[in-house]
Protein backbone atom coordinates (compact mmCIF):
# COMPACT_ATOMS: atom_id res chain seq x y z
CA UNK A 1 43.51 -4.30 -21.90
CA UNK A 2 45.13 -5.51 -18.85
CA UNK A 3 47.11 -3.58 -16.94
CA UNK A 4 50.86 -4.58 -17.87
CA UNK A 5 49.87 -3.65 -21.53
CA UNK A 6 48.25 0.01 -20.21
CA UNK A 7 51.60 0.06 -18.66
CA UNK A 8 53.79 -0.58 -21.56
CA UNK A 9 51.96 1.53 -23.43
CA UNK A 10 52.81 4.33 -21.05
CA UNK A 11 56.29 3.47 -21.13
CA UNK A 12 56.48 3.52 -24.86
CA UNK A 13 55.01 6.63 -25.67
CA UNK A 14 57.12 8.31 -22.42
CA UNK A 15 60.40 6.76 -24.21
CA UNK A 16 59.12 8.06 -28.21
CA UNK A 17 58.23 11.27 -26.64
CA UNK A 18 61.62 11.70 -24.79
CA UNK A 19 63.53 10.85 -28.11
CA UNK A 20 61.66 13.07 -30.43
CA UNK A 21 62.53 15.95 -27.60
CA UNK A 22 65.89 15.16 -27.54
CA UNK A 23 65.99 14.97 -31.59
CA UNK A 24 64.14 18.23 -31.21
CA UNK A 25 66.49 20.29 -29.65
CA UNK A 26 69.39 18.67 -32.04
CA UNK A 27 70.58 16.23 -28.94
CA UNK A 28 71.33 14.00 -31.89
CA UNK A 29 73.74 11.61 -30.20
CA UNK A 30 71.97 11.15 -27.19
CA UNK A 31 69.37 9.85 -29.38
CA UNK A 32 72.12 8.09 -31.33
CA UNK A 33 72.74 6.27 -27.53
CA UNK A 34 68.99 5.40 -26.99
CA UNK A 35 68.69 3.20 -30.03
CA UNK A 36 69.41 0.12 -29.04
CA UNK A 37 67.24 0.47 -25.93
CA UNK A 38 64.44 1.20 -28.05
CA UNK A 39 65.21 -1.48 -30.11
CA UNK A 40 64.76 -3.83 -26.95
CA UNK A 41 61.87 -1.92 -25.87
CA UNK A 42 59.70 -2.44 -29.01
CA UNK A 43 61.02 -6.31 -28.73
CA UNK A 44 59.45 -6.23 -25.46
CA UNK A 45 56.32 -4.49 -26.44
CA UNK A 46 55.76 -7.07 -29.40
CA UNK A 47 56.28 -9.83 -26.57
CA UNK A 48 54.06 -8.56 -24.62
CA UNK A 49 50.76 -8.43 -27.03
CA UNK A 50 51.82 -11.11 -28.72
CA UNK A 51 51.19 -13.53 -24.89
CA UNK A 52 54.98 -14.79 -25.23
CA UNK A 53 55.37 -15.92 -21.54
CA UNK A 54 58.45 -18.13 -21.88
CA UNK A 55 61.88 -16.88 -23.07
CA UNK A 56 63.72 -17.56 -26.33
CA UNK A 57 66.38 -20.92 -24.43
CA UNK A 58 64.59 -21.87 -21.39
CA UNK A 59 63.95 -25.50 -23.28
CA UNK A 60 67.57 -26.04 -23.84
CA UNK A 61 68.82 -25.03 -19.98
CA UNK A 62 65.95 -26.35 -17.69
CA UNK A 63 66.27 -30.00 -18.43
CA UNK A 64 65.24 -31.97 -15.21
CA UNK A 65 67.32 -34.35 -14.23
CA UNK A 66 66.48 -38.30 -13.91
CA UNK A 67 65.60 -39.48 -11.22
């Protein structure tokens, strides 16, 4: 594993861990808040081990021009 996946990793289970203390103690709408971060988080997480290294659109904008 390299070490931006060990890092992710880290990040993810800090972030799951976080929520399930929040949901714990009946912080219900704070979790309610951190969904859609989460939601971009496991995006990111699936980008990283799936080796995506160029963004969804960078075809469309980065035309060179003639020369």
């Amino acid at each position: 594993m390299t070490s931006k996946q060990v890092m992710t990793i880290a990040v993810l289970a800090t972030v799951l861990a976080w929520s399930t203390v929040m949901t714990v103690l009946g912080h219900l709408a704070a979790v309610a808040a951190l969904l859609p971060s989460l939601g971009l988080l496991i995006q990111q997480i699936v980008a990283t081990f799936s080796g995506v290294e160029e963004r969804r659109g960078t075809e469309a904008g980065s035309a060179e021009l003639p020369q």
